[in-house]
Protein backbone atom coordinates (compact mmCIF):
# COMPACT_ATOMS: atom_id res chain seq x y z
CA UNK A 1 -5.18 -2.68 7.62
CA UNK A 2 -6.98 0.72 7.77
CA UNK A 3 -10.79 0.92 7.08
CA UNK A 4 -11.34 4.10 5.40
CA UNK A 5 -15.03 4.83 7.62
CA UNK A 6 -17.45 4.44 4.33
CA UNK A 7 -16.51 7.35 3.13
CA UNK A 8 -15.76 8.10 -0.82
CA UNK A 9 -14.30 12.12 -1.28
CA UNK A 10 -16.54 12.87 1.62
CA UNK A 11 -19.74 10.57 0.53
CA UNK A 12 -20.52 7.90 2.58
CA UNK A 13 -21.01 4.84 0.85
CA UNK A 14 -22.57 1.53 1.50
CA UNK A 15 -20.47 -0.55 3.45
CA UNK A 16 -22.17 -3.48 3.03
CA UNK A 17 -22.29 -3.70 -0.67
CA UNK A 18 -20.17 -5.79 -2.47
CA UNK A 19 -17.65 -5.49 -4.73
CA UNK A 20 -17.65 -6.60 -8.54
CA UNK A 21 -13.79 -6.81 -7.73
CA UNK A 22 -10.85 -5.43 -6.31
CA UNK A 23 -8.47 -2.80 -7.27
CA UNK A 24 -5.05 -2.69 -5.30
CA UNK A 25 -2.52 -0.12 -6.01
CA UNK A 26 0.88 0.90 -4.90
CA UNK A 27 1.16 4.74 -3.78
CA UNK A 28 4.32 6.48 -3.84
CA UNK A 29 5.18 7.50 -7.34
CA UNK A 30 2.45 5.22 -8.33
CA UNK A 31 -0.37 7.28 -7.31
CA UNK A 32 1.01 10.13 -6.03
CA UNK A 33 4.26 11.89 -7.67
CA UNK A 34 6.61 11.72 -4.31
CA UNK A 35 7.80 9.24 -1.96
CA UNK A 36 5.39 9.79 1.13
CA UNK A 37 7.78 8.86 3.92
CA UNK A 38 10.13 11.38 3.15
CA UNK A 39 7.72 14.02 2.37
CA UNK A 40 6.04 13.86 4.95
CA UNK A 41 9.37 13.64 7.70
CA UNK A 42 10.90 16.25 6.02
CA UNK A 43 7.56 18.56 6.61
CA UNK A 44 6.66 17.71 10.00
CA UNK A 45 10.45 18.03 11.56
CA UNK A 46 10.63 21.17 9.70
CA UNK A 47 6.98 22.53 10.95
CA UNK A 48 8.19 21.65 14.35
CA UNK A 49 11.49 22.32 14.39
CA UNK A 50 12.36 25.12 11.86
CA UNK A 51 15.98 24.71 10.66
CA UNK A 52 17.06 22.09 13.69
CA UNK A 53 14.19 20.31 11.58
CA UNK A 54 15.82 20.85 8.56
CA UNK A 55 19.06 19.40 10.00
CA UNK A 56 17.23 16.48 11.82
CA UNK A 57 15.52 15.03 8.53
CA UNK A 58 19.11 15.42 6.71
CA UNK A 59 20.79 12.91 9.32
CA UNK A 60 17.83 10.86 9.33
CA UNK A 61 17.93 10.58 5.50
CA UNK A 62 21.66 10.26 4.80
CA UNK A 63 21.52 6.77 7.73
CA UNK A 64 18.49 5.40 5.70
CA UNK A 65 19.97 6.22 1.86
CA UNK A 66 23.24 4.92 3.54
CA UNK A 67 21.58 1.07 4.63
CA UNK A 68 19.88 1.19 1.00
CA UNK A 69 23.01 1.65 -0.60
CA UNK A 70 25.16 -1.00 1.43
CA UNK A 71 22.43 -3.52 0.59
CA UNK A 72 20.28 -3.75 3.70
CA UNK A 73 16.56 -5.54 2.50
CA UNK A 74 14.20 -2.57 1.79
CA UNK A 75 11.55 -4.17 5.12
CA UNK A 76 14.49 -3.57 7.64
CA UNK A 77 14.95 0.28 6.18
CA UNK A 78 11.24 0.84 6.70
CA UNK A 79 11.23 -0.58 9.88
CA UNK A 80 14.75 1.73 10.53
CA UNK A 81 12.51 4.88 9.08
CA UNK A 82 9.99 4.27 11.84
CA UNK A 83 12.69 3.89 14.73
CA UNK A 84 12.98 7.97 14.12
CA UNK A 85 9.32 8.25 15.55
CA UNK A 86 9.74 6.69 18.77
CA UNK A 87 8.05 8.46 21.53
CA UNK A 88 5.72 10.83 19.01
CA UNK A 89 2.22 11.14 19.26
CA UNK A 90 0.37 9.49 16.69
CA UNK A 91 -2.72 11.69 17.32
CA UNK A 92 -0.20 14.70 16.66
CA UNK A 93 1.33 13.28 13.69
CA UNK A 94 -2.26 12.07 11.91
CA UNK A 95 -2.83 16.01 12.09
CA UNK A 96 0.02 17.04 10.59
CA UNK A 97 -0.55 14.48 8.28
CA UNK A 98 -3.49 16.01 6.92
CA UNK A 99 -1.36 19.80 7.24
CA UNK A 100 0.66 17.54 4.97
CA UNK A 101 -1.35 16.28 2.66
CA UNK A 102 -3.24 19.61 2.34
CA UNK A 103 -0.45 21.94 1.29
CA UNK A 104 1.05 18.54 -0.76
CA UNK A 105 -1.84 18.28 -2.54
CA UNK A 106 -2.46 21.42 -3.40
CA UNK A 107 0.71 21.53 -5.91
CA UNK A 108 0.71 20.66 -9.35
CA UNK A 109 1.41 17.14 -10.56
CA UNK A 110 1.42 15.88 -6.84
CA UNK A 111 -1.36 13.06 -7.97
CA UNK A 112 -0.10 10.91 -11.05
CA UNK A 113 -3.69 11.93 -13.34
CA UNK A 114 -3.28 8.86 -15.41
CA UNK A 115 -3.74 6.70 -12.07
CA UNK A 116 -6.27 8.93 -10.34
CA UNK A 117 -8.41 8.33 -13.57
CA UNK A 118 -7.99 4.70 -13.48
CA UNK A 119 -9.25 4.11 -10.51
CA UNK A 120 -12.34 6.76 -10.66
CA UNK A 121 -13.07 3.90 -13.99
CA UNK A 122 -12.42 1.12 -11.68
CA UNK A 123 -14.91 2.71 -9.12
CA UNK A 124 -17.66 3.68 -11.12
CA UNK A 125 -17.73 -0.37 -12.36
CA UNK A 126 -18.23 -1.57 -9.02
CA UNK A 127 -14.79 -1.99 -7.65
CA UNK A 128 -13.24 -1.40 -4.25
CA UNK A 129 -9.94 0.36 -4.10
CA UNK A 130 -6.77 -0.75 -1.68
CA UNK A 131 -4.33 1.22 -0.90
CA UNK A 132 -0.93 -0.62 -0.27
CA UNK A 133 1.92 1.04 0.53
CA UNK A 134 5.05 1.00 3.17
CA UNK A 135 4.15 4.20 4.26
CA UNK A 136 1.75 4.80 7.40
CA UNK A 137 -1.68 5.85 8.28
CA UNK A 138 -0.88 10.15 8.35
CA UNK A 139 0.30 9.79 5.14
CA UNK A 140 -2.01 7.75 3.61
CA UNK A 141 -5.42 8.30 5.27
CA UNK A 142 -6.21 11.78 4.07
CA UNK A 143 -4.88 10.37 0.04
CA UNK A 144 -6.84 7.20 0.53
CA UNK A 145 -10.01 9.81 0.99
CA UNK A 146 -9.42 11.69 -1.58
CA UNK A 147 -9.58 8.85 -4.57
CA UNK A 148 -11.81 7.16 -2.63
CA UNK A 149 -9.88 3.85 -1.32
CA UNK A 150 -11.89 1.64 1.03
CA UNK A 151 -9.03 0.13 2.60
CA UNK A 152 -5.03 0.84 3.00
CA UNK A 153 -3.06 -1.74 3.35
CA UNK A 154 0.26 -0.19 5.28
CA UNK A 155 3.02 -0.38 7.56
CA UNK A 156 1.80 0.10 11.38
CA UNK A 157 3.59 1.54 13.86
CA UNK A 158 2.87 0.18 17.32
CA UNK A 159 1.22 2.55 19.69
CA UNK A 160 1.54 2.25 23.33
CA UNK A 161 -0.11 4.68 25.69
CA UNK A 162 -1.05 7.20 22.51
CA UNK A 163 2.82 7.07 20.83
CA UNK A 164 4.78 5.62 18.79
CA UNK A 165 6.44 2.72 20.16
CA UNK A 166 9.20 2.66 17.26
CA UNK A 167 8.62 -0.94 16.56
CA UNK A 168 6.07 -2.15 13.88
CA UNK A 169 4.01 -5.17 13.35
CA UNK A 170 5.14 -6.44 9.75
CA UNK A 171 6.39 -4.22 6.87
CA UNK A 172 4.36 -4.09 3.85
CA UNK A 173 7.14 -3.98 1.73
CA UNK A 174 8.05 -6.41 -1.03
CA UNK A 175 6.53 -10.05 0.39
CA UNK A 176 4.28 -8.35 2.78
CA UNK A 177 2.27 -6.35 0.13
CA UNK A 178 1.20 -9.80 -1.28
CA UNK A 179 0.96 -10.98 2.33
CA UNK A 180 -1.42 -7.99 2.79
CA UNK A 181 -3.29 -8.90 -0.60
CA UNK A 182 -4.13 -12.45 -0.08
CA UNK A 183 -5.84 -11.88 3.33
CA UNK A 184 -7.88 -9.15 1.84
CA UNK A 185 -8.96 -11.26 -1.10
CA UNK A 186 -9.30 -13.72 1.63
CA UNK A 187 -11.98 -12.06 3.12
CA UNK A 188 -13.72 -11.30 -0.40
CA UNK A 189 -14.83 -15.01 -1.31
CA UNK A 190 -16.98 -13.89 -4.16
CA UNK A 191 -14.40 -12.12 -5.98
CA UNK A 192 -12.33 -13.80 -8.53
CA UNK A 193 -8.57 -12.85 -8.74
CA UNK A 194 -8.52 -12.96 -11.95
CA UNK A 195 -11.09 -10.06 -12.30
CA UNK A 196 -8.89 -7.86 -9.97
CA UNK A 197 -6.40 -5.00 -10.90
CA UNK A 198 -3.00 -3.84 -9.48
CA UNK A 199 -0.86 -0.89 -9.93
CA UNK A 200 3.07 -0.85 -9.44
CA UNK A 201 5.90 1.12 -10.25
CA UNK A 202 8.96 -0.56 -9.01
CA UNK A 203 9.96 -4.29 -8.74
CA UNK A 204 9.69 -4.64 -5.06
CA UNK A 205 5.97 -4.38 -6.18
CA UNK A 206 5.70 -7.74 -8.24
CA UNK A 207 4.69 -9.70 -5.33
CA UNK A 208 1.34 -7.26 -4.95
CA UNK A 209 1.40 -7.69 -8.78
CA UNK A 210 1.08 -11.56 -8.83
CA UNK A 211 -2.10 -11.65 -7.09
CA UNK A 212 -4.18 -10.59 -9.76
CA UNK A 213 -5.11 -11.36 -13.27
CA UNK A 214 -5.05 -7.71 -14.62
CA UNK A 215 -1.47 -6.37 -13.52
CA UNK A 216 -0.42 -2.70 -14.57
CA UNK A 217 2.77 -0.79 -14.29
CA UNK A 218 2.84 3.11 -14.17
CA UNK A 219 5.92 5.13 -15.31
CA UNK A 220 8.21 3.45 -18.05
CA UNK A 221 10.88 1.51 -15.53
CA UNK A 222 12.52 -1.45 -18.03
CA UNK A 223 11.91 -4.11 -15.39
CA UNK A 224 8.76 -3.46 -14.51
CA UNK A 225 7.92 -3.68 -18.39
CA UNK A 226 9.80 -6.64 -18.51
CA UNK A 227 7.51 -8.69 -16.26
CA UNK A 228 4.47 -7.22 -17.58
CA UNK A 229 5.21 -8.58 -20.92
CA UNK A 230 5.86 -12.18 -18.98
CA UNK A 231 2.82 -11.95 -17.72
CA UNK A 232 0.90 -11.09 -20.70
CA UNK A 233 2.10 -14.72 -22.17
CA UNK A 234 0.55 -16.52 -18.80
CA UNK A 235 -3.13 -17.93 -19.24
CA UNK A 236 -3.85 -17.83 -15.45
CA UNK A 237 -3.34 -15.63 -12.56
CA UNK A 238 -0.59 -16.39 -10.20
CA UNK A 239 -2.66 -17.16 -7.04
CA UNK A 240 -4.70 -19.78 -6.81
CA UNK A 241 -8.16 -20.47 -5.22
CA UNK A 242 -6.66 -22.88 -2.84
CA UNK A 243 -3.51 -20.89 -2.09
CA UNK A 244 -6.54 -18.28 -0.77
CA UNK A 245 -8.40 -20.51 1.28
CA UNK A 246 -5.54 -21.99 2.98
CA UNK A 247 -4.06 -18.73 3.75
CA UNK A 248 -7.59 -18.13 5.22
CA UNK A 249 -6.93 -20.52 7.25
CA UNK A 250 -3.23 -20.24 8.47
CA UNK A 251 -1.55 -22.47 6.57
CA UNK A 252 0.13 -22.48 3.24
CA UNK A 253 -0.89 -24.33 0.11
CA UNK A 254 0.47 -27.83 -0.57
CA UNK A 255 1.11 -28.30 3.13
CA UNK A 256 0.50 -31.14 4.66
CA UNK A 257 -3.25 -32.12 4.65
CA UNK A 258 -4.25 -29.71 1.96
CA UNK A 259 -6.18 -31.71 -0.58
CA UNK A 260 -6.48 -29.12 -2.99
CA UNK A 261 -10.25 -29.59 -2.80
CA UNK A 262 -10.92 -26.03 -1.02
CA UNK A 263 -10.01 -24.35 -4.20
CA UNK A 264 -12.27 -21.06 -5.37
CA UNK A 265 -13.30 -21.13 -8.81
CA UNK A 266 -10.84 -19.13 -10.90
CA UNK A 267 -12.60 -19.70 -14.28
């Protein structure tokens, strides 16, 4: 998890305030109108590299569209995207990452305005934004700034010696976006669950969309509006108090010696 330094669109803000709730939303063509990893590899080889850039980011694309298609589980192509940046500096790339997100940002239609406005709304009523996404810290940093996220909640490449390692610690993909938003609610006792927000686009974001009580999808994708209507009929949010506090505390709810009697209120 990044910790965007108390900083809203170049304010700082009080970091010790807390939120009325939380506000967790999905990026790529959920906030923004492109898919980040991409984007962003296509720009930097191309900066770089000129046309051998060019030429580069087409072989790295056509492997990674190739494992999609055959069926390989969307966490081991992110974790195959981020073999292609083994041995880069991560200082170089977080500055080309805001070269990126500069000339990116600069075009038309690159933010989604219906989402950008939601979560000025959610801002100005007290709430804390989280950015999760699969996508890493130069892309997301310099966006998370810009709406004014507190934290983003993203893949991490390991870093050894200053550069990318090509490894990374967990994938927030699918599972691990709901793995990343239980230990941040996790460390917000006083919020309630079923007061917090989330933004999706796609189904591997349903996971990320069961933590909360107030789920939202963004573009018109059949499935997506599917569950939303499922979840419209449910009285109560999917996680529980107690499935919080025992993921606080390593362990998952129902196992052995869990009582049930750590449970947050959710009413």
């Amino acid at each position: 998890m990044t910790l965007v330094a108390g900083m809203d669109r170049g304010v700082r803000v009080d970091a010790g305030r807390r939120p009325t709730y939380l506000v967790f939303c999905d990026v790529d063509e959920t906030l923004i109108d492109c898919k980040s990893m991409f984007d962003f590899l296509r720009f930097q080889l191309v900066r770089r590299f000129g046309e051998e850039g060019e030429h580069r980011y087409r072989l790295i694309e056509a492997d990674l569209k190739g494992r999609s298609a055959a069926g390989v589980p969307r966490e081991d192509v992110n974790r195959a995207y981020y073999r292609s940046y083994a041995g880069e500096s991560a200082e170089e790339m977080a500055a080309l990452g805001r070269e990126w997100f500069a000339r990116a940002a600069s075009a038309p239609g690159f933010f989604i305005a219906a989402t950008v406005a939601e979560l000025n709304r959610h801002r100005a009523a007290g709430a804390e934004i989280a950015l999760v996404s699969g996508s890493f810290p130069p892309c997301l940093d310099p966006v998370a700034e810009y709406v004014g996220a507190r934290y983003v909640l993203c893949s991490s490449p390991v870093v050894h010696e200053g550069r990318y390692t090509g490894e990374l610690t967990e994938p927030v993909i699918g599972e691990g976006k709901r793995a990343a938003a239980l230990r941040l609610l996790a460390e917000h006792p006083g919020v309630n669950p079923r007061d917090c927000f989330a933004y999706g686009d796609h189904p591997s974001d349903f996971p990320l969309l069961d933590c909360v009580g107030h789920p939202r999808g963004v573009g018109d994708d059949p499935v997506v509006r599917g569950y939303l209507a499922r979840r419209a009929d449910r009285a109560a949010v999917a996680v529980s108090g107690c499935a919080l506090a025992c993921w606080s505390m390593g362990r998952d709810e129902q196992s052995e010696g869990c009582s049930g009697e750590c449970a947050l209120p959710l009413g």
